[in-house]
Protein backbone atom coordinates (compact mmCIF):
# COMPACT_ATOMS: atom_id res chain seq x y z
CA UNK A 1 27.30 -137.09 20.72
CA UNK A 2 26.44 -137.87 24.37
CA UNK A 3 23.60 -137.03 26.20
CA UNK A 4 25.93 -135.43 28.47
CA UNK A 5 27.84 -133.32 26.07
CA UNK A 6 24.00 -132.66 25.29
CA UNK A 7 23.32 -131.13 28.95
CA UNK A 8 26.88 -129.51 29.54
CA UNK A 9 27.30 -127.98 25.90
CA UNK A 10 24.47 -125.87 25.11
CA UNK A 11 24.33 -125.27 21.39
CA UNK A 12 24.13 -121.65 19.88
CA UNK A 13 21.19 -122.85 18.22
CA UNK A 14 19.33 -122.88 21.14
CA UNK A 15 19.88 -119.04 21.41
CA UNK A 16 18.38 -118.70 18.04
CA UNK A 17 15.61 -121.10 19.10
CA UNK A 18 14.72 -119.13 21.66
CA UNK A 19 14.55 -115.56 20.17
CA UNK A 20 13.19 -117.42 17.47
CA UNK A 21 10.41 -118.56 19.22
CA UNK A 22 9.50 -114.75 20.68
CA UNK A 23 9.73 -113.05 17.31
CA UNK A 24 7.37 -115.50 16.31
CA UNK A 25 4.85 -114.61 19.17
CA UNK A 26 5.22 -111.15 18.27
CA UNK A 27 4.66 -110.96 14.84
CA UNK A 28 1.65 -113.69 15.14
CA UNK A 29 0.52 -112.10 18.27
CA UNK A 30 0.00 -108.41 16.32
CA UNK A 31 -0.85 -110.34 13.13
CA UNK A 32 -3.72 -112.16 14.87
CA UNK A 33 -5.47 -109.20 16.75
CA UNK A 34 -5.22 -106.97 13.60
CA UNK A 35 -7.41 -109.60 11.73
CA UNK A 36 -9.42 -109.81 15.05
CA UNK A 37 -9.82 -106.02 15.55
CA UNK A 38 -10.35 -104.91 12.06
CA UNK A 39 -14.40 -105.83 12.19
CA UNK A 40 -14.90 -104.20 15.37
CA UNK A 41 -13.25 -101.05 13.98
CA UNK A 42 -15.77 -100.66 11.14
CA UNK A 43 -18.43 -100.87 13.55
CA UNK A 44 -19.46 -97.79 15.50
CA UNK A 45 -21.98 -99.48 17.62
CA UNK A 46 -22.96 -102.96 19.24
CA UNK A 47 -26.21 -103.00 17.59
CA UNK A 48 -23.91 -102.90 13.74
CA UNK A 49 -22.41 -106.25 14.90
CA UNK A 50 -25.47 -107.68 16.73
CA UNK A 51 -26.78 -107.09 12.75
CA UNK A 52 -24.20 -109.24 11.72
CA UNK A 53 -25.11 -112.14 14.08
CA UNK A 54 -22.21 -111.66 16.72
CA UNK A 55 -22.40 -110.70 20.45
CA UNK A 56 -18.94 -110.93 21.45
CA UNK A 57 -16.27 -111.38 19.02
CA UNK A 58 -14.78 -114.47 19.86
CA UNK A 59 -12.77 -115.82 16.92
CA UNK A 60 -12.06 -115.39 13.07
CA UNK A 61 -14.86 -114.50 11.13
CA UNK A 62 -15.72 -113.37 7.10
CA UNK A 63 -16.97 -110.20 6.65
CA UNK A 64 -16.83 -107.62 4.23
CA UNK A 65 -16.64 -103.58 4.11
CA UNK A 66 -17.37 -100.31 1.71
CA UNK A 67 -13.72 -99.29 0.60
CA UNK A 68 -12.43 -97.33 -2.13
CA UNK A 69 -13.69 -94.09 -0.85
CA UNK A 70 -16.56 -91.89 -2.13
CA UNK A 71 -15.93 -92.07 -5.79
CA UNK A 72 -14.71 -96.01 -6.46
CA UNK A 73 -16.27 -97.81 -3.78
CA UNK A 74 -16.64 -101.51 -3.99
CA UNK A 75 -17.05 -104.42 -1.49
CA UNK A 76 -14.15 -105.88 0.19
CA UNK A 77 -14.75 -109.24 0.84
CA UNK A 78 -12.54 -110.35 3.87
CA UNK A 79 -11.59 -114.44 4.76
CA UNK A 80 -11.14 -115.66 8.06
CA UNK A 81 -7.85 -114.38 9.33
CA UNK A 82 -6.63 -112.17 7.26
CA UNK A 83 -5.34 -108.83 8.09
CA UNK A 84 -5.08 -105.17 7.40
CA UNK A 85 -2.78 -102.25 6.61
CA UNK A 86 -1.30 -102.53 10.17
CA UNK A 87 0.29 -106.30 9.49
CA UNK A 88 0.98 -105.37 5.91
CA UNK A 89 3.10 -102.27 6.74
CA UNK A 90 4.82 -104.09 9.54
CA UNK A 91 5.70 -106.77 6.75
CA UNK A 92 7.06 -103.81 4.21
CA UNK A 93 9.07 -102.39 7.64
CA UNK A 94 11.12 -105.79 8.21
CA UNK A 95 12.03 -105.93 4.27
CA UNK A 96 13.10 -102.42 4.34
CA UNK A 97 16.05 -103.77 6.89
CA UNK A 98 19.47 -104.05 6.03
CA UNK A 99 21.20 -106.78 7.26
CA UNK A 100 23.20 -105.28 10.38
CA UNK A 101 19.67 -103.94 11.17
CA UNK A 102 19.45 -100.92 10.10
CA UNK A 103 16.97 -99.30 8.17
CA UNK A 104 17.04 -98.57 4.48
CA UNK A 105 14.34 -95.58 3.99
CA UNK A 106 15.12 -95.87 0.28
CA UNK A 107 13.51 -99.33 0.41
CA UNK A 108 11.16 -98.14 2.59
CA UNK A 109 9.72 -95.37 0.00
CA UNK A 110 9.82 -97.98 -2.69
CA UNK A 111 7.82 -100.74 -0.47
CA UNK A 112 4.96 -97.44 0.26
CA UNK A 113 4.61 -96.39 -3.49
CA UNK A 114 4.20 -100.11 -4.47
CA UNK A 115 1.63 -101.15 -1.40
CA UNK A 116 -1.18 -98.66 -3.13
CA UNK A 117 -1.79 -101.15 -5.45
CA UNK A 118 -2.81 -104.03 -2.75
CA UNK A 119 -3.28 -101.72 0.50
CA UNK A 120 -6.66 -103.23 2.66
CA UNK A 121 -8.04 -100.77 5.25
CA UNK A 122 -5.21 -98.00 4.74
CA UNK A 123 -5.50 -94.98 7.34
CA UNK A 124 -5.75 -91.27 5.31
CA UNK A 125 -1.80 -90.34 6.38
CA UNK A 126 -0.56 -93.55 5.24
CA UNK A 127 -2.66 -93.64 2.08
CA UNK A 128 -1.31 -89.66 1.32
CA UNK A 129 2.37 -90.13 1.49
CA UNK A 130 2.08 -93.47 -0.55
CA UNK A 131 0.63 -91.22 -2.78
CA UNK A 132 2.45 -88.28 -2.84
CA UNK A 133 5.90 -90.65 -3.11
CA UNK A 134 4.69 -92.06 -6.33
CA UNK A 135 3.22 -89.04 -7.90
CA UNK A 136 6.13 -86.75 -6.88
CA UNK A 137 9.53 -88.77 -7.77
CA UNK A 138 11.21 -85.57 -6.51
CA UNK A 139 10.00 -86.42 -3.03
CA UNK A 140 12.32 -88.51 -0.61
CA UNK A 141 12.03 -89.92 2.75
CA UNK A 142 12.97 -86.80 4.07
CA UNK A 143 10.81 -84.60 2.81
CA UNK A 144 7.60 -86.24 1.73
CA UNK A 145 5.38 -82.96 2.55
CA UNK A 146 1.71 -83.98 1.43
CA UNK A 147 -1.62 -82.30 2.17
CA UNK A 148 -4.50 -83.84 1.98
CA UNK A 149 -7.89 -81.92 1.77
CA UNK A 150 -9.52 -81.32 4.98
CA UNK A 151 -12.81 -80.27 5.88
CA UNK A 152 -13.18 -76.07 6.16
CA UNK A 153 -9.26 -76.37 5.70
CA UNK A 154 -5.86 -78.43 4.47
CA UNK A 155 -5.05 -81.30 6.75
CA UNK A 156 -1.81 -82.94 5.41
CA UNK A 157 1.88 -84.18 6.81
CA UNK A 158 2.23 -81.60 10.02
CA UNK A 159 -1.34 -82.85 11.59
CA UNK A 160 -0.54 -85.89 10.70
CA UNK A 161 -0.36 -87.47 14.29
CA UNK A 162 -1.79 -90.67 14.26
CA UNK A 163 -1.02 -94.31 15.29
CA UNK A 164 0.46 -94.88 11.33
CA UNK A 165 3.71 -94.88 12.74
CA UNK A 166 3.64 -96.79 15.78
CA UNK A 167 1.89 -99.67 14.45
CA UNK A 168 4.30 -100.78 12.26
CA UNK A 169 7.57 -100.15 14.04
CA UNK A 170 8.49 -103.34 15.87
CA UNK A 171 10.88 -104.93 13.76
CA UNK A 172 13.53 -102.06 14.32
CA UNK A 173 13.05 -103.05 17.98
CA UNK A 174 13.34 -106.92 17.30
CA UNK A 175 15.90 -106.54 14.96
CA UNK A 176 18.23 -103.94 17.19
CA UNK A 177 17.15 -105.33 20.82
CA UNK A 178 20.52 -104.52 22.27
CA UNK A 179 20.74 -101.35 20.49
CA UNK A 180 18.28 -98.65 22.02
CA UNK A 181 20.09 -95.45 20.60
CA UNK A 182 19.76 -96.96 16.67
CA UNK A 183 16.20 -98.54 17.17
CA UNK A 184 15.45 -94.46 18.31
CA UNK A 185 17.06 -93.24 15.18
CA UNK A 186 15.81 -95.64 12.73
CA UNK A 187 12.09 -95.61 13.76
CA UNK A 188 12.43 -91.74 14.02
CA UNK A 189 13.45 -91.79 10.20
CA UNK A 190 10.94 -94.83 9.07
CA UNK A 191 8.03 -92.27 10.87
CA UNK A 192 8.52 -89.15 9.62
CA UNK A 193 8.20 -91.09 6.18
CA UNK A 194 4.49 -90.59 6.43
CA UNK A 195 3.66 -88.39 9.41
CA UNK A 196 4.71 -85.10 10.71
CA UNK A 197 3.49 -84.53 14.22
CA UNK A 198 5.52 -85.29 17.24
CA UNK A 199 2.35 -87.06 18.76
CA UNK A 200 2.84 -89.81 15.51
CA UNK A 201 6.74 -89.88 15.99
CA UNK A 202 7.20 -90.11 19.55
CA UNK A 203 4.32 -92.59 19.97
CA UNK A 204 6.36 -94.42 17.48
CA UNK A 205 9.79 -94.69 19.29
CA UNK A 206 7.61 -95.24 22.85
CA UNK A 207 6.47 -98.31 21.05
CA UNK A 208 9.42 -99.46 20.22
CA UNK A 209 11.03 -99.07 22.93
CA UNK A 210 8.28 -101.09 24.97
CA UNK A 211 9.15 -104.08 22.37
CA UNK A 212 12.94 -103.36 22.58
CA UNK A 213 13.27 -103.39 26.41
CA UNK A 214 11.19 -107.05 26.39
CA UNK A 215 13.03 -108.58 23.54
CA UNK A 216 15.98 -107.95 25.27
CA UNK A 217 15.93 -109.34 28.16
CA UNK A 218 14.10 -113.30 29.14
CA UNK A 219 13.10 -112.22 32.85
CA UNK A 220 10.06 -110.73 33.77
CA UNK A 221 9.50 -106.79 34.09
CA UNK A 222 8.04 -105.14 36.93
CA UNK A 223 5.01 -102.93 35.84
CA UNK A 224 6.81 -100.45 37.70
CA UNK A 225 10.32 -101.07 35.96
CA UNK A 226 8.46 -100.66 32.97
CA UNK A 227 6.82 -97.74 32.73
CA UNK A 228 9.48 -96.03 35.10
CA UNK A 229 11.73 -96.81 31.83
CA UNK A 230 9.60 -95.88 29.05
CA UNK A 231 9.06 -92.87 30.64
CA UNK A 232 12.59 -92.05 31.19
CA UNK A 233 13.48 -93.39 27.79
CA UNK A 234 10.33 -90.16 26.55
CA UNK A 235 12.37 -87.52 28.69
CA UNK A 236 15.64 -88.33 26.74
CA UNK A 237 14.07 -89.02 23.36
CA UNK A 238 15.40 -86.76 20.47
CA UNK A 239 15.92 -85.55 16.90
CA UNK A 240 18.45 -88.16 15.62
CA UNK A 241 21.68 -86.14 15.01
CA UNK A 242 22.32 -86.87 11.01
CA UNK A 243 22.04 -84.58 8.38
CA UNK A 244 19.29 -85.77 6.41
CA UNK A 245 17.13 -85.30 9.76
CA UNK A 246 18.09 -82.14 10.54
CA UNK A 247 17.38 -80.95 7.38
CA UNK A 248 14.22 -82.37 7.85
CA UNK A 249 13.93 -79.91 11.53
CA UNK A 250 14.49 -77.29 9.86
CA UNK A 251 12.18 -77.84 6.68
CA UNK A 252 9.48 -78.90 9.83
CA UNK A 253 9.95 -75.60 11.35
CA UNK A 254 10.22 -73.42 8.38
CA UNK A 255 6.25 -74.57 7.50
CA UNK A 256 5.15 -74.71 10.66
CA UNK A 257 6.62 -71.54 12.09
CA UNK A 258 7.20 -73.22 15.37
CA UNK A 259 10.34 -74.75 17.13
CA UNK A 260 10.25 -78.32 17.06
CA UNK A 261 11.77 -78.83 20.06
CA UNK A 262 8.75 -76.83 21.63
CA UNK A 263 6.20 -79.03 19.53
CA UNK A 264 8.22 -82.03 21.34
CA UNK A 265 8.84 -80.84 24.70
CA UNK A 266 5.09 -80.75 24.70
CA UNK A 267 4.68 -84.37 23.42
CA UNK A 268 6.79 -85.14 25.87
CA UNK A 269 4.87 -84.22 28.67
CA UNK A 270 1.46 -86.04 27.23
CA UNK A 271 3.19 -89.03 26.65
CA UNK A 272 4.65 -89.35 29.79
CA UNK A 273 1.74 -88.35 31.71
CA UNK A 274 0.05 -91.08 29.69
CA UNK A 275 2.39 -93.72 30.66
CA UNK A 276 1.70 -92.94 34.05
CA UNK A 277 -2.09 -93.61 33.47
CA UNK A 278 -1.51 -97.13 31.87
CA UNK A 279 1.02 -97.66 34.73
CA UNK A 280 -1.46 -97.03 37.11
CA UNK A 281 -3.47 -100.53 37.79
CA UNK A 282 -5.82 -99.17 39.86
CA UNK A 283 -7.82 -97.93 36.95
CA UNK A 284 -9.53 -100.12 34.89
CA UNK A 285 -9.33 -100.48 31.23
CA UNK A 286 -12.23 -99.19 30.15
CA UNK A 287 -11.18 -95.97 32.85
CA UNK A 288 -7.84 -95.80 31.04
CA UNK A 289 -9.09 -95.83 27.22
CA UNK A 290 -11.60 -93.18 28.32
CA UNK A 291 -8.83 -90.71 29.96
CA UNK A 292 -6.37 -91.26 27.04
CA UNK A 293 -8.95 -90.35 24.19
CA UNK A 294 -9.06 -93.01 23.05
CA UNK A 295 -13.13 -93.06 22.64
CA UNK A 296 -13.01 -89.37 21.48
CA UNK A 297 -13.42 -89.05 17.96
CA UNK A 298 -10.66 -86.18 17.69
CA UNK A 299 -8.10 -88.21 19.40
CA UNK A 300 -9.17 -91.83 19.24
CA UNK A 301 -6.40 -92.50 16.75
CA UNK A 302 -3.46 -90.41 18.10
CA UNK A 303 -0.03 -91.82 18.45
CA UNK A 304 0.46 -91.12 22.45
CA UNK A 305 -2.89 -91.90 23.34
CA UNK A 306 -2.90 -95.74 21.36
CA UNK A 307 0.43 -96.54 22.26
CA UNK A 308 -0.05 -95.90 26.07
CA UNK A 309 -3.65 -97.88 25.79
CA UNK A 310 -1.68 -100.72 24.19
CA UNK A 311 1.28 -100.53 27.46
CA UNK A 312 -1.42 -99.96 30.10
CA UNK A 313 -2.95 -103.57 28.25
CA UNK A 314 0.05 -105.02 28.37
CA UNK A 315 0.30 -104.18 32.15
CA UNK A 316 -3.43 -105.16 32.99
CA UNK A 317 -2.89 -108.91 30.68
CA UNK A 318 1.29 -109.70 31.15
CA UNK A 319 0.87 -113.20 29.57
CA UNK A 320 -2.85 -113.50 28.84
CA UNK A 321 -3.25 -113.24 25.46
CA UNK A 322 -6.42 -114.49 25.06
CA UNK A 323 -7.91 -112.00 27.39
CA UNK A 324 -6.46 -108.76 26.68
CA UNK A 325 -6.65 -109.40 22.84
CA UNK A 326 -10.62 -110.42 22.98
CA UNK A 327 -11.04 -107.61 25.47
CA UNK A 328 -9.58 -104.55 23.34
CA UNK A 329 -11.25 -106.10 20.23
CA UNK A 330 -14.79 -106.09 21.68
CA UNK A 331 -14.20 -102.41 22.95
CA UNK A 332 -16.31 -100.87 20.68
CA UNK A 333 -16.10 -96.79 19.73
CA UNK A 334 -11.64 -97.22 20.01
CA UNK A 335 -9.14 -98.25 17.15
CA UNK A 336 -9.42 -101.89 17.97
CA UNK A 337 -6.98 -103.58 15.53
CA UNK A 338 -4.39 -100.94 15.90
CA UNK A 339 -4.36 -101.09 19.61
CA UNK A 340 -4.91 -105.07 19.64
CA UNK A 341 -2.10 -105.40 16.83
CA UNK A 342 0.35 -103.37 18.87
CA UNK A 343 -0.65 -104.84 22.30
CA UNK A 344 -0.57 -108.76 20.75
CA UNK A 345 3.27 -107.45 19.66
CA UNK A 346 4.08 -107.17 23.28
CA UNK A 347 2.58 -109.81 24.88
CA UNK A 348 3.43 -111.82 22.02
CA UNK A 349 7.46 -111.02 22.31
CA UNK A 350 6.80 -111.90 26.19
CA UNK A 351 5.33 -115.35 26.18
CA UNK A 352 6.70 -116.89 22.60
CA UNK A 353 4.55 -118.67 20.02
CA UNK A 354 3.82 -121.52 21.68
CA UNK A 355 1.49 -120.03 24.32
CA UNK A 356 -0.43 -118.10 21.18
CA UNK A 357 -4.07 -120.32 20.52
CA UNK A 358 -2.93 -122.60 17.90
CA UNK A 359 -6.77 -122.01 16.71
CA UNK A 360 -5.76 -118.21 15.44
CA UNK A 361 -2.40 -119.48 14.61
CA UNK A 362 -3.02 -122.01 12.25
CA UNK A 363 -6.20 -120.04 10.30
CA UNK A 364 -3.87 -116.81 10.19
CA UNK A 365 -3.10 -115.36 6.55
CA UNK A 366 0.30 -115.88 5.29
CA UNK A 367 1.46 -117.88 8.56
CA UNK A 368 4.34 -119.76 6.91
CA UNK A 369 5.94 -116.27 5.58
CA UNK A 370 5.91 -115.00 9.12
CA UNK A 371 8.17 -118.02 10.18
CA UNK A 372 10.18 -116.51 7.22
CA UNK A 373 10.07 -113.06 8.61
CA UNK A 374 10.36 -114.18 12.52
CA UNK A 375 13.80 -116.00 10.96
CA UNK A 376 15.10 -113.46 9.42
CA UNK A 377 14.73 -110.96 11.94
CA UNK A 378 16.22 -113.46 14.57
CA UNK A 379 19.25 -113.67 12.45
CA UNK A 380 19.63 -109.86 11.88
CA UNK A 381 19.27 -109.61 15.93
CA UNK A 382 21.86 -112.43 16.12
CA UNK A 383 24.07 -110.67 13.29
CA UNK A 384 24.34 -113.67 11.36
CA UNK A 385 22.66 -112.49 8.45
CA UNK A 386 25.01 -111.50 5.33
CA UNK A 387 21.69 -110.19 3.97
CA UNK A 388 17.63 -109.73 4.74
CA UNK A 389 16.77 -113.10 3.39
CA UNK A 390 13.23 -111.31 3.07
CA UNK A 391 14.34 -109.57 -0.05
CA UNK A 392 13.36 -111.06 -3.36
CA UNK A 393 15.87 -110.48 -6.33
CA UNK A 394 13.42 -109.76 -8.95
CA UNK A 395 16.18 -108.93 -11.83
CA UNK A 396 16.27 -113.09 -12.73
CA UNK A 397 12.46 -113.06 -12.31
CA UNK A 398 11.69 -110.39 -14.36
CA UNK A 399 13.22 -112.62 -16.78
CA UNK A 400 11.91 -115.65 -16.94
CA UNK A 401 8.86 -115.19 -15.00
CA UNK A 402 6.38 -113.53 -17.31
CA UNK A 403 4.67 -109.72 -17.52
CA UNK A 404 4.27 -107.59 -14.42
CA UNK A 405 0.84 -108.00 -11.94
CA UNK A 406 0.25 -104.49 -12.32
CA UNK A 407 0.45 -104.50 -15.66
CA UNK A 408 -2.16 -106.70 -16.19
CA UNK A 409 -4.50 -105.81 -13.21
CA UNK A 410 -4.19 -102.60 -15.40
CA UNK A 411 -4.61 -103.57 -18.79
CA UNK A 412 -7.28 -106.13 -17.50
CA UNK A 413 -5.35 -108.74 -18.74
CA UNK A 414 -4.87 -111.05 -16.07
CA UNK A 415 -6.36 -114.41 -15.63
CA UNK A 416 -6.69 -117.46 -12.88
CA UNK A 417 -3.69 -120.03 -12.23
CA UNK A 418 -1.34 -117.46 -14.47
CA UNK A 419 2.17 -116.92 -13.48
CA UNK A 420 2.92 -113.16 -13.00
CA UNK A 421 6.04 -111.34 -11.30
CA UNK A 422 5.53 -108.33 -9.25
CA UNK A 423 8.66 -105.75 -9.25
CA UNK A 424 9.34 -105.62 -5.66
CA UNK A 425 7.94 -108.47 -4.28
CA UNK A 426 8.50 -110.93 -6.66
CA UNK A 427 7.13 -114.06 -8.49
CA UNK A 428 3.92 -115.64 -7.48
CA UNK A 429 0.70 -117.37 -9.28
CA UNK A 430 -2.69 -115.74 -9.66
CA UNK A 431 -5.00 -117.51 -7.27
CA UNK A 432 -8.10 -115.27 -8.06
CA UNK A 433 -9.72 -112.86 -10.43
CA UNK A 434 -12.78 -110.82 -9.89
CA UNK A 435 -14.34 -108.26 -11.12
CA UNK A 436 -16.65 -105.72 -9.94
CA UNK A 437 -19.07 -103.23 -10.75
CA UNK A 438 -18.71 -99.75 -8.44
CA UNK A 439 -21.06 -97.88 -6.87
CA UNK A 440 -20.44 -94.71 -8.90
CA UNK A 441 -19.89 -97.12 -12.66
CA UNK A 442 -17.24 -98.06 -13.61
CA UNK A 443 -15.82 -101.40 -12.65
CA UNK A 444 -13.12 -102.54 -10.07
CA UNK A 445 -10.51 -105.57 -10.86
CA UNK A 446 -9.67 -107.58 -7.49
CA UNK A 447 -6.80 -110.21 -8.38
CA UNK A 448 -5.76 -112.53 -5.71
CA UNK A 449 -1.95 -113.40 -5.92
CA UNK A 450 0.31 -115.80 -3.97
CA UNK A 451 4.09 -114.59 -4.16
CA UNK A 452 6.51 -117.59 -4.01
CA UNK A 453 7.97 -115.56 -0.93
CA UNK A 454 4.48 -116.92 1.20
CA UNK A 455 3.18 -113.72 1.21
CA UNK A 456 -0.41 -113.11 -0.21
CA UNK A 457 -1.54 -109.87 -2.06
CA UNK A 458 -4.80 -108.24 -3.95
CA UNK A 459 -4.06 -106.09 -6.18
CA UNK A 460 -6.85 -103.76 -7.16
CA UNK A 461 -7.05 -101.72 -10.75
CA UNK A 462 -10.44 -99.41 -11.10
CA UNK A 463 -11.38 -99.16 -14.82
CA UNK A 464 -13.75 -95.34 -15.50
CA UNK A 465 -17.19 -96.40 -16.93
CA UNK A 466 -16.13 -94.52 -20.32
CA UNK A 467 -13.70 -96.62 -20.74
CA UNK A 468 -15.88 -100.01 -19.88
CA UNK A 469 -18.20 -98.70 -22.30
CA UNK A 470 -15.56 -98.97 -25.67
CA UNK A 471 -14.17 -102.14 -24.19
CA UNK A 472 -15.36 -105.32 -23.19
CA UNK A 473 -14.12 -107.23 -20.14
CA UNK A 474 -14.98 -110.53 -19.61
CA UNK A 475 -15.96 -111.96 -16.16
CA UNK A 476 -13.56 -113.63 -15.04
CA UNK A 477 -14.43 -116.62 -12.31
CA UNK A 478 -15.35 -115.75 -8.28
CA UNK A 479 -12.59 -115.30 -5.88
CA UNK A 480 -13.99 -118.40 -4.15
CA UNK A 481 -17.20 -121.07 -5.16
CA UNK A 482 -18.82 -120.40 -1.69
CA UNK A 483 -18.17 -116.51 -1.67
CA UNK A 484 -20.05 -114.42 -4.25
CA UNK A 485 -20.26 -111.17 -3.40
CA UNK A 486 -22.71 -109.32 -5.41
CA UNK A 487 -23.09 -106.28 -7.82
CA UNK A 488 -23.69 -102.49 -6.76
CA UNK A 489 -26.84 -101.63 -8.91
């Protein structure tokens, strides 16, 4: 072939190179600032991370965190790079795609009930209809109607209006960026999965849309275009017209005693006067977080006001990465990751991989699987997928790879450099085993796994001190030589 046929004939490839290349930035791009952000999160003040040794968060570092709530706590020991419940949930979205892009919820409930066994830094919503899908089998996507205990009263699935949803939506948009009506209706059914509140499921869709409409097209947006389309895109939002949602109305409204279409009308008008605020350039970033919520403890997490803190960065740093991602993640008192993670998806879609720091690149957790997810979803968007290539068959595994990881996190039963299958996700080899006591007895097993798929995992199993008292478990080696982290007394 000639250089000229070279010039005159571009390939198709190099439409797949392209988009590619862009799904790449925006799954690194949210990847990275989640890992960045989650640090700054857990701290409520300067003075917490000027006790760690850092002024200004400036790149990767290890840390580690309480988790486990009030009754199992242990210490979760975090490496350089890796990330939280926002990139993990993203990651269960994209395998929860069918291959003409839209969304199988079924797969989506299963992915949810099996991510409580290797969940890091899970919001309360999240963490609730997880749970309530695996304890209830008679729930469905449709109706997964948890409460959670509250304080003075029950908090559960119709408060539940936080950024859950939004952060883990882009995929619909990258895998339907010509299709705005099914990217609506899809991430309208993959939110109300876990939350309840219109402020959760229109934040959602706004998201979405503001990855859709730059995935789509390869010329710059005016800020002005932008917002003036978002919030357009708000004032036409709506209940998806199939059955299973509609039952799902008028379940909503039945509990709530309200019309939903009042609860949204009213979302409507908060989102788009938020939009208007992050459209607004004359304010500066630390003006717009402030006016949004997002500092107040109430509303620091709510759907609207993240997602429109996230735009309004987006508007502030276009193709910056750098500087809006170390800016939001040194904001101290807001939702860093989340925020970071969802603004880092829309710059990141912008500007391609390439112009990501090859520094965070490199260093991030699990970057050769998101090549495989960035490929997959490029082929979806493409429709040249006869399948999500993300999906492991586990059927042949289960067969000739060995005993199930949960089982023997479980049964404590699980040792270093073993081969284990996990029933969703696959085969993969133990990398890690470690076990630790927890604050209130008891003892917590930590197991590091590697799935063949590129994706890594720790699965947790807590073990009651009653039991650890009629049975002996052995200490199995430290996740890592240099990093020993020690004991509750």
């Amino acid at each position: 072939m000639t250089a000229e046929t070279l010039t005159l004939r571009p390939t198709s490839a190099s439409v797949y190179d392209r988009l590619f290349d862009r799904y790449l930035g925006g799954l690194l791009g949210a990847a990275i600032a989640d890992a960045l952000g989650w640090i700054t999160e857990f701290s409520r003040s300067k003075m917490e991370l000027d006790a760690r040794g850092i002024k200004r968060l400036e790149d990767y570092i290890e840390w580690s965190k309480p988790t486990g709530g009030r009754f199992h706590t242990y210490l979760d020991w975090i490496s350089k790079g890796e990330y939280s419940d926002d990139t993990q949930l993203t990651l269960c979205t994209a395998r929860s795609l069918r291959a003409d892009g839209t969304f199988d919820a079924d797969r989506f409930v299963e992915e949810l009930r099996a991510w409580l066994d290797y969940s890091r830094g899970a919001g309360a919503a999240i963490s609730a209809a997880a749970r309530h899908l695996r304890e209830d089998r008679n729930a469905r996507w449709s109706s997964n109607f948890y409460g959670t205990p509250g304080r003075g009263r029950r908090r559960g699935y119709f408060e539940a209006g936080g950024n859950g949803a939004a952060m883990r939506v882009a995929p619909h948009a990258l895998a339907n960026r010509r299709d705005s009506s099914r990217t609506l209706a899809d991430v309208w059914k993959n939110s109300l999965i876990t939350h309840g509140h219109p402020r959760a499921l229109l934040g959602a869709v706004t998201m979405a849309e503001a990855v859709r409409i730059i995935a789509e097209t390869e010329q710059p947006v005016s800020a002005t275009q932008y917002t003036r389309h978002l919030a357009d895109f708000v004032g036409l939002a709506s209940v998806p017209d199939e059955a299973p949602v509609e039952k799902w109305k008028a379940d909503w409204q039945k509990a709530t005693n309200r019309p939903f279409q009042d609860a949204l009308d009213d979302t409507r008008r908060e989102m788009t006067s938020m939009l208007r605020l992050a459209g607004n350039l004359t304010i500066s970033f630390p003006q717009l977080l402030t006016q949004l919520g997002c500092f107040a403890p109430g509303t620091k997490g709510s759907g609207t006001g993240c997602v429109a803190a996230a735009i309004g960065a987006k508007l502030r740093w276009p193709d910056n990465f750098t500087a809006g991602v170390l800016e939001i993640v040194n904001t101290i008192g807001i939702d860093t990751d989340t925020i970071a993670s969802m603004y880092g998806s829309l710059v990141g879609v912008s500007i391609g991989s390439t112009k990501i720091p090859d520094r965070w690149s490199i260093q991030m957790q699990d970057y050769e699987y998101f090549i495989s997810v960035a490929d997959a979803l490029s082929k979806i968007a493409l429709r040249r997928a006869k399948e999500n290539d993300l999906r492991v068959d586990v059927s042949m595994s289960r067969q000739r790879e060995g005993t199930d990881v949960v089982e023997l996190t479980q049964d404590r039963a699980v040792n270093k450099n073993q081969r284990v299958v996990h029933g969703l996700l696959g085969p993969g080899w133990v990398r890690a085993v470690h076990d630790q006591e927890i604050r209130s007895g008891g003892r917590m097993l930590l197991v590091d796994v590697v799935l063949d798929s590129g994706q890594s995992v720790k699965f947790k199993s807590h073990m009651s001190l009653s039991k650890t008292r009629v049975r002996r478990v052995a200490e199995p080696p430290a996740p890592f030589e240099t990093r020993q982290p020690p004991l509750f007394k």
